[in-house]
Protein backbone atom coordinates (compact mmCIF):
# COMPACT_ATOMS: atom_id res chain seq x y z
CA UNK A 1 16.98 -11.09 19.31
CA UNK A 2 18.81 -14.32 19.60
CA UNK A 3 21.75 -15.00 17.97
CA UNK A 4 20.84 -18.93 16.74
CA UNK A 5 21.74 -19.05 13.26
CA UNK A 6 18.21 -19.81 11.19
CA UNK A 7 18.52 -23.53 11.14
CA UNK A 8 19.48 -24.12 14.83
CA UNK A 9 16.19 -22.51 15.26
CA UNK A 10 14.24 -24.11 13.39
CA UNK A 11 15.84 -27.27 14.90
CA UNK A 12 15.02 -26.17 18.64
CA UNK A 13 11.65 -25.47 18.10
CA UNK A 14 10.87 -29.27 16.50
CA UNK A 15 12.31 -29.89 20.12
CA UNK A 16 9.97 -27.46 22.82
CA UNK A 17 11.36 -27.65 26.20
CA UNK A 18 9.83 -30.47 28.27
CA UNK A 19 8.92 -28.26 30.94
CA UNK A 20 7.48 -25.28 29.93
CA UNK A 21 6.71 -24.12 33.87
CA UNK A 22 10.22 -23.18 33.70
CA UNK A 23 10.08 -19.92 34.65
CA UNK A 24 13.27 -19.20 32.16
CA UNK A 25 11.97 -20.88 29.14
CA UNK A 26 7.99 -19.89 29.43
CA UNK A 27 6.65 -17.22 26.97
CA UNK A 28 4.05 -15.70 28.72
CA UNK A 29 5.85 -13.23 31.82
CA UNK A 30 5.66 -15.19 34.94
CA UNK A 31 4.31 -11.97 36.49
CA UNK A 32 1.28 -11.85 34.60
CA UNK A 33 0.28 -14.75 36.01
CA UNK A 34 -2.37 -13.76 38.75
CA UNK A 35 -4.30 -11.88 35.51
CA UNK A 36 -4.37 -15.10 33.46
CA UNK A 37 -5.90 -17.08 36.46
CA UNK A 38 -8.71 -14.72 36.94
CA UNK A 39 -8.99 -13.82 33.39
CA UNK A 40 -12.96 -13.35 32.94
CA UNK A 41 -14.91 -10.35 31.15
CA UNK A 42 -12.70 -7.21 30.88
CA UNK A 43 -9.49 -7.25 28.48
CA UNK A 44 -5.93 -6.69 30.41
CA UNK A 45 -2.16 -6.47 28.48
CA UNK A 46 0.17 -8.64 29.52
CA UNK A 47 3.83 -9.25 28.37
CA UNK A 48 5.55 -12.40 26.55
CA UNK A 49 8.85 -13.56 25.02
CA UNK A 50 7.56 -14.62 21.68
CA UNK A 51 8.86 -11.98 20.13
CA UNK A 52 12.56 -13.37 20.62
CA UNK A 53 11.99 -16.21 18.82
CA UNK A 54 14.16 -15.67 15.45
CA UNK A 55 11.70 -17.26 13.33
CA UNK A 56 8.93 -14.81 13.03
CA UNK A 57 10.14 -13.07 9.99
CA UNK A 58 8.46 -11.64 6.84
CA UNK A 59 10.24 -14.53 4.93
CA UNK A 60 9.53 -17.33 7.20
CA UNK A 61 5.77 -16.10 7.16
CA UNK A 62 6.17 -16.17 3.48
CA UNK A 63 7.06 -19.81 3.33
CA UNK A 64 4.62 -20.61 6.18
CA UNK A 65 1.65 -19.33 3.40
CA UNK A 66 2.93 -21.03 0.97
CA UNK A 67 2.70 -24.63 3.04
CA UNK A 68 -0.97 -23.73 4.19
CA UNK A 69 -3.95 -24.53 1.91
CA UNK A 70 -5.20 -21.91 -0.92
CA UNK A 71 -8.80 -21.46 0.94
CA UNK A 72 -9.99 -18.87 2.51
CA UNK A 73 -10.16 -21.20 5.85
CA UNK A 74 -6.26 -20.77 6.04
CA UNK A 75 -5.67 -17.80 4.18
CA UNK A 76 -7.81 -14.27 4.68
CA UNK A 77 -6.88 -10.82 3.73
CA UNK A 78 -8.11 -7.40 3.16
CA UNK A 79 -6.94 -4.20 1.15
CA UNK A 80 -7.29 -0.83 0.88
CA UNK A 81 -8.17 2.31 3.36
CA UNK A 82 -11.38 1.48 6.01
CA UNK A 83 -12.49 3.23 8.56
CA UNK A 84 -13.36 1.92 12.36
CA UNK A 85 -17.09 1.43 11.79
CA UNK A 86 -16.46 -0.98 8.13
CA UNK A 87 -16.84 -3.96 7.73
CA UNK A 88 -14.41 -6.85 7.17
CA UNK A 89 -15.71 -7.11 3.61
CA UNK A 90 -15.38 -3.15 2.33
CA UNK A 91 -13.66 -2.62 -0.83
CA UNK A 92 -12.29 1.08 -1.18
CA UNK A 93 -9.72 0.14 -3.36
CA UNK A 94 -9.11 -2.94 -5.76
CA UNK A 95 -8.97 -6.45 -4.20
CA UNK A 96 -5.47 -7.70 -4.95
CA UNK A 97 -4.11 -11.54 -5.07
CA UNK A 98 -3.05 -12.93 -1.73
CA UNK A 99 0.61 -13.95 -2.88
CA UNK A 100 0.47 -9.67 -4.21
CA UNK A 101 -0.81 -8.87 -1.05
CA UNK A 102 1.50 -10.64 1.32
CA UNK A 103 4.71 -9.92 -1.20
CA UNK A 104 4.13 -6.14 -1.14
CA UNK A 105 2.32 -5.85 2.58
CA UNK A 106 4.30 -2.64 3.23
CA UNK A 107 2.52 -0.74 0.58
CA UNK A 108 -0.77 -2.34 0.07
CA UNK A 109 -2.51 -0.76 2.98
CA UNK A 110 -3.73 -4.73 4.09
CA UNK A 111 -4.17 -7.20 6.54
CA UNK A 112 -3.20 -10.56 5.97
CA UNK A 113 -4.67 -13.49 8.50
CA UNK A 114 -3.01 -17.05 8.27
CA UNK A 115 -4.81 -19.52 10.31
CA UNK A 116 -4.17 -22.66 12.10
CA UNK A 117 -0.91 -21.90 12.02
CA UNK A 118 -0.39 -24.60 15.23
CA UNK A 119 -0.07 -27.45 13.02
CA UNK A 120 2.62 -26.21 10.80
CA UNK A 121 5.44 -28.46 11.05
CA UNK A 122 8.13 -25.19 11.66
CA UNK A 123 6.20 -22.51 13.68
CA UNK A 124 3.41 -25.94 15.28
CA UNK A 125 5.52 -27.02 18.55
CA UNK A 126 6.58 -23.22 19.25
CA UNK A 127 2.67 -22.00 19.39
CA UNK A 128 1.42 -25.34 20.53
CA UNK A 129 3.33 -24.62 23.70
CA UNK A 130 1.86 -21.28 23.33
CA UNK A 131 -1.27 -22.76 23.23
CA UNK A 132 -0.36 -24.96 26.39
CA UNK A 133 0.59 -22.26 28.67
CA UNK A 134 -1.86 -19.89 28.28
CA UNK A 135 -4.27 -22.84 29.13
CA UNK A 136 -2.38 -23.71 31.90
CA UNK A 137 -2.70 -20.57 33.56
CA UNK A 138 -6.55 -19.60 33.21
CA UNK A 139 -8.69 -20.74 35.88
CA UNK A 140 -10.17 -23.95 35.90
CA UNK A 141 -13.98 -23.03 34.73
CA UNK A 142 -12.50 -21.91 32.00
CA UNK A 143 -10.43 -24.73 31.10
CA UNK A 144 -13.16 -27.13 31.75
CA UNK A 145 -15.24 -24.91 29.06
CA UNK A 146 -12.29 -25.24 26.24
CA UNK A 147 -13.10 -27.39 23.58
CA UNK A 148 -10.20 -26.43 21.12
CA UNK A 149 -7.25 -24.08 20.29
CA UNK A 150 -5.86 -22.28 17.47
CA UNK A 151 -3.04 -19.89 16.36
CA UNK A 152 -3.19 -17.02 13.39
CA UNK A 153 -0.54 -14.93 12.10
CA UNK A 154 -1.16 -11.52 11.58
CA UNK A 155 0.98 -9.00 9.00
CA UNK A 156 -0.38 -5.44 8.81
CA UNK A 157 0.80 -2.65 6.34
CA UNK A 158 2.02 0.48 8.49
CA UNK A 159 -0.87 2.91 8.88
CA UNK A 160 -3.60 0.09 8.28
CA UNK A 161 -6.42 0.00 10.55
CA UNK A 162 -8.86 -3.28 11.38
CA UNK A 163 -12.70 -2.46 11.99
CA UNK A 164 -14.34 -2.71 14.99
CA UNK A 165 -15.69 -6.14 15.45
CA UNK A 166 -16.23 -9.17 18.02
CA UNK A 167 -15.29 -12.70 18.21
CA UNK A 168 -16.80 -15.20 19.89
CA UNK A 169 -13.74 -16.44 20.83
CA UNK A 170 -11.80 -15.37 23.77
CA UNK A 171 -7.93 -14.26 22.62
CA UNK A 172 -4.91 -13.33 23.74
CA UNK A 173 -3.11 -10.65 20.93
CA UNK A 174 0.82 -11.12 21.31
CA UNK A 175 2.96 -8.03 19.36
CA UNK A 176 6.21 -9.44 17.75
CA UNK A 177 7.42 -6.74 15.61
CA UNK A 178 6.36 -3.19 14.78
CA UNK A 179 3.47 -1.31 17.19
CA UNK A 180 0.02 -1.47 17.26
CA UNK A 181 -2.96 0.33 19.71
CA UNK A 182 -5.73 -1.32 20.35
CA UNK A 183 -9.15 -0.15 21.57
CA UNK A 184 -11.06 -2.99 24.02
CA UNK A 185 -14.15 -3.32 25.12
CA UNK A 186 -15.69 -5.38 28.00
CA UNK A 187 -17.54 -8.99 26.91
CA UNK A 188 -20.93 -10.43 27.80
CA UNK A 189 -22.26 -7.19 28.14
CA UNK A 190 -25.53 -6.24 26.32
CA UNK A 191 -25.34 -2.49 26.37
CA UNK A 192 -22.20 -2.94 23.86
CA UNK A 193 -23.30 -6.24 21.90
CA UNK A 194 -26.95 -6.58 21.43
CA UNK A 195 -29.00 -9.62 21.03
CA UNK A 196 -29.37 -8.80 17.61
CA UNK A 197 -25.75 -7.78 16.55
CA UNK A 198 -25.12 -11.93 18.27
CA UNK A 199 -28.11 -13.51 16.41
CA UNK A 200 -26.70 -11.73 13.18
CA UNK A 201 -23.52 -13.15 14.10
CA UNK A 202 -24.59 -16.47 14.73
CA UNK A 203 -27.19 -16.99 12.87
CA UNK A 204 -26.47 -14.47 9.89
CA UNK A 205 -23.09 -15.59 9.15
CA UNK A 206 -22.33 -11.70 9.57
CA UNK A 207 -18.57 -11.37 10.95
CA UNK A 208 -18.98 -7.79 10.73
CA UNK A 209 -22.08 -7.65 12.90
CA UNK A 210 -20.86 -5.52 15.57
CA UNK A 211 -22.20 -1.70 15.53
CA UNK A 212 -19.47 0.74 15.99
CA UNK A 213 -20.38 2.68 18.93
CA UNK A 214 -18.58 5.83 19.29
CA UNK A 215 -20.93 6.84 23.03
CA UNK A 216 -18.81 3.98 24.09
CA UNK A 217 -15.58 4.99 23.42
CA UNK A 218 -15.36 6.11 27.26
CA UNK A 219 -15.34 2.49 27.94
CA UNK A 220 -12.35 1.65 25.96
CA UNK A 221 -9.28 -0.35 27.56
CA UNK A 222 -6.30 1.36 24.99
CA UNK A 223 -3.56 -0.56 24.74
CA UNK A 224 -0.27 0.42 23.13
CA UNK A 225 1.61 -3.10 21.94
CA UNK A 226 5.19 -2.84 21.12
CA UNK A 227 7.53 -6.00 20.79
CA UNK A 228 6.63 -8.60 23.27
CA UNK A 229 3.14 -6.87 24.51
CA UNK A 230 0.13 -8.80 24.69
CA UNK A 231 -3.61 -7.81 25.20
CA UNK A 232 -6.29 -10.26 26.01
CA UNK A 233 -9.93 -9.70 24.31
CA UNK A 234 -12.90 -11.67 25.80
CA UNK A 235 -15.10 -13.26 24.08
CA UNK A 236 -17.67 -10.84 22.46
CA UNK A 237 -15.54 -8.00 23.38
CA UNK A 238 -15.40 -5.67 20.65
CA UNK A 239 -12.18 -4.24 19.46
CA UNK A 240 -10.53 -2.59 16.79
CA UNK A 241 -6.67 -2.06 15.80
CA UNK A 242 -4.64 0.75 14.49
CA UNK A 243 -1.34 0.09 13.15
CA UNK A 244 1.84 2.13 13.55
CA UNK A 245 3.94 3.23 10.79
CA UNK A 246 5.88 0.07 10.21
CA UNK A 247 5.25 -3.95 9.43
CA UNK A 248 3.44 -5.32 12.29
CA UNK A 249 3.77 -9.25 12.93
CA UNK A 250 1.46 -10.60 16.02
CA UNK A 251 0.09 -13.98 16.52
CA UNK A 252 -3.26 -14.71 17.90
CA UNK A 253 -4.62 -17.47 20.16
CA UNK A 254 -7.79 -18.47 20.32
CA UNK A 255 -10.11 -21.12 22.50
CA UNK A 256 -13.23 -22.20 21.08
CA UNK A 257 -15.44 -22.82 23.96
CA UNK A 258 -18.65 -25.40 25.13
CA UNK A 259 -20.82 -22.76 26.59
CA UNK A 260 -20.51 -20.15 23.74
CA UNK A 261 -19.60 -22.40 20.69
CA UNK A 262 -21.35 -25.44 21.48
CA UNK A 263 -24.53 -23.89 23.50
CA UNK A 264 -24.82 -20.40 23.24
CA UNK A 265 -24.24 -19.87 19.33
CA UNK A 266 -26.75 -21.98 18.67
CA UNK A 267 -29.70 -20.50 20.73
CA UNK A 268 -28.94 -16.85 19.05
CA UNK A 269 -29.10 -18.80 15.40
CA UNK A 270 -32.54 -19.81 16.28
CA UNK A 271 -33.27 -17.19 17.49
CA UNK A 272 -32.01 -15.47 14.30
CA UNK A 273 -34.15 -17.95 12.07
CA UNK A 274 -37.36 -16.86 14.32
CA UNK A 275 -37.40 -13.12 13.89
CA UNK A 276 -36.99 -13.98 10.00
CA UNK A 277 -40.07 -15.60 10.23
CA UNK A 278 -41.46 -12.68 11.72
CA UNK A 279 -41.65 -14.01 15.71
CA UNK A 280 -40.03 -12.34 18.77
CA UNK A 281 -37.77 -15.15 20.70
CA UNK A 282 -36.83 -14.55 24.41
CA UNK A 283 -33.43 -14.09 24.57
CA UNK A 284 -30.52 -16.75 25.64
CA UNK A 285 -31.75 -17.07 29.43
CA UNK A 286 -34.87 -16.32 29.64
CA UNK A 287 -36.08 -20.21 29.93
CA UNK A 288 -33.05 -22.84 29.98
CA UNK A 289 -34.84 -25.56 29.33
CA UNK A 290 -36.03 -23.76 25.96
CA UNK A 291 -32.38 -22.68 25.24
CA UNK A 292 -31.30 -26.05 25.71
CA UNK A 293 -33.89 -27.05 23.06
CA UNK A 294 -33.23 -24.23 20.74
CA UNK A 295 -29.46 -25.39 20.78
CA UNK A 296 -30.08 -28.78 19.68
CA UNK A 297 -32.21 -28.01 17.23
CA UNK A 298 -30.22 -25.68 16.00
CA UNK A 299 -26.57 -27.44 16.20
CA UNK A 300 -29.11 -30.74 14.42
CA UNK A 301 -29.66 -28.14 11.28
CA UNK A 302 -26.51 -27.01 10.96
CA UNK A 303 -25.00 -30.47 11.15
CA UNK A 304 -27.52 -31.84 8.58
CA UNK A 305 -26.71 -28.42 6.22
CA UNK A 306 -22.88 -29.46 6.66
CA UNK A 307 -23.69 -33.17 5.03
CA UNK A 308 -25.55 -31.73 2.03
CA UNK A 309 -22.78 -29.21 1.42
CA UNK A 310 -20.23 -31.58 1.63
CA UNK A 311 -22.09 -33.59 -0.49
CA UNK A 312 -22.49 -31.05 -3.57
CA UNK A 313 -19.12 -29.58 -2.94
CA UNK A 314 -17.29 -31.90 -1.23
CA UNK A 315 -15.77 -31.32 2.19
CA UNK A 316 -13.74 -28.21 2.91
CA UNK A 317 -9.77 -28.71 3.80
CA UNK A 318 -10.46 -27.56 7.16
CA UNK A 319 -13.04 -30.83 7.72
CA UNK A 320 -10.03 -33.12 8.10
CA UNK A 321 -7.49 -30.57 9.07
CA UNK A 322 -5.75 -31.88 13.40
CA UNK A 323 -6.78 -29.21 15.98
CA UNK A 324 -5.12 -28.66 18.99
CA UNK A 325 -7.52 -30.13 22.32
CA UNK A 326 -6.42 -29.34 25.47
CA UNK A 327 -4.56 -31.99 27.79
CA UNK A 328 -7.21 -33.48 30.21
């Protein structure tokens, strides 16, 4: 841990280093490098020097929650004893209020998410060079596929446990304090996530889509994160978290990208629509030319539900909220 007094770091991170290829200032090991440039469908761990930052403390994640917006689209959070196979959405125990939550996080058996964390004007330039380097260093298809970045925040209680699930975003998991072991699977692979766990996904609105397999468990990268470990998860690559027995702090990055976010998504939630109505759609590949058509009519709907939701309920904060794009 450094020994900058609390200010001075605050200071220096308003003021990134210039060149973050500096092999002495970067936060992602120099020696992982060779994974990150062929980083594709199977997770790896890798090691960083985020953790040394002096700012990621209960109290400055505290104040960081209190300058994010009260909507579910900064703040998420779950309480109470789950197993693997639950959902993000099981209740065991009573729901408690976020401020509760976060206040009391080593006793409340919960998770607490705080998103876009990148734009915050104390931990922004630190994660948006974050954000930087790990594009940087992936290989060029996927850079040319990344549309957007973001960073979360992650406090668990000691003990708590985070279902089994996917994202559809690829990530990179980096442990600042306490110890966590995580259980990865492979992406893009149908045996693990089928067509109908993705159009439920993308089409259902159902985060927790993703069937907990345990025949699979032989598959499993497990990954043991202590202070300044990092695991990468690819998209649709299910995983699932156990916590040690103390506070854990990690951030998360994620890349929202063309071919899954901007193509793919959208054929699996017409194709989710279509077995509603009773039909049997090919899946994503089958004809391109129909995908292709499937997407835009798809991405068209959803754009034209956006304008009538907006229009009842006015837009959400995260409509006008900056993003981070990548430098072209």
């Amino acid at each position: 841990m450094s020994d900058m007094t609390f200010p001075k770091a605050i200071d220096a991170l308003k003021h990134p280093p210039t060149s973050p290829q500096d092999s002495a200032q970067r936060l992602i090991a120099p020696s992982d490098a060779p994974q990150f440039a062929a980083l594709g469908r199977q997770p790896f761990a890798f090691r960083h020097a985020l953790h040394s930052n002096p700012l990621f403390t209960l109290e400055a994640i505290r104040a960081l929650a209190g300058r994010l917006p009260d909507h579910t689209e900064f703040k998420a959070w779950q309480n109470g004893r789950i197993k693997v196979e639950d959902g993000w959405a099981t209740r065991e125990d009573a729901w408690l209020p976020f401020d509760e939550t976060l206040a009391n996080i080593a006793e409340t058996n919960s998770v607490v998410v705080l998103k876009h964390v990148e734009q915050d004007e104390v931990f922004g330039p630190v994660l948006q060079q974050l954000l930087g380097e790990v594009f940087a260093g992936a290989p060029e298809a996927f850079r040319e596929d990344v549309v957007l970045g973001e960073c979360l925040v992650f406090v668990n209680s000691p003990g708590r446990l985070s279902p089994y699930h996917f994202d559809l975003e690829p990530s990179f998991l980096l442990q600042i304090s306490g110890e966590k072991t995580v259980h990865a699977l492979p992406g893009g692979d149908r045996t693990i996530v089928c067509q109908r766990e993705m159009e439920n996904y993308c089409g259902g609105g159902d985060f927790s889509a993703g069937i907990y397999k345990p025949e699979l468990q032989q598959m499993e990268k497990v990954m043991t994160l202590n202070s300044g470990d990092g695991a990468y998860f690819p998209s649709t690559g299910p995983h699932w978290v156990q916590n040690g027995d103390t506070v854990s702090i990690s951030v998360n990055v994620n890349f929202d990208i063309r071919s899954m976010h901007h193509r793919l998504r959208h054929v699996h939630g017409f194709n989710h629509r279509m077995r509603r109505w009773g039909l049997a759609p090919a899946e994503p590949g089958t004809t391109p030319m129909m995908d292709d058509l499937k997407a835009r009519i798809w991405a068209n709907a959803m754009r034209i539900k956006r304008l009538i939701r907006n229009r009842m309920n006015g837009p959400r904060p995260s409509d006008h909220y900056p993003v981070w794009s990548p430098p072209r």
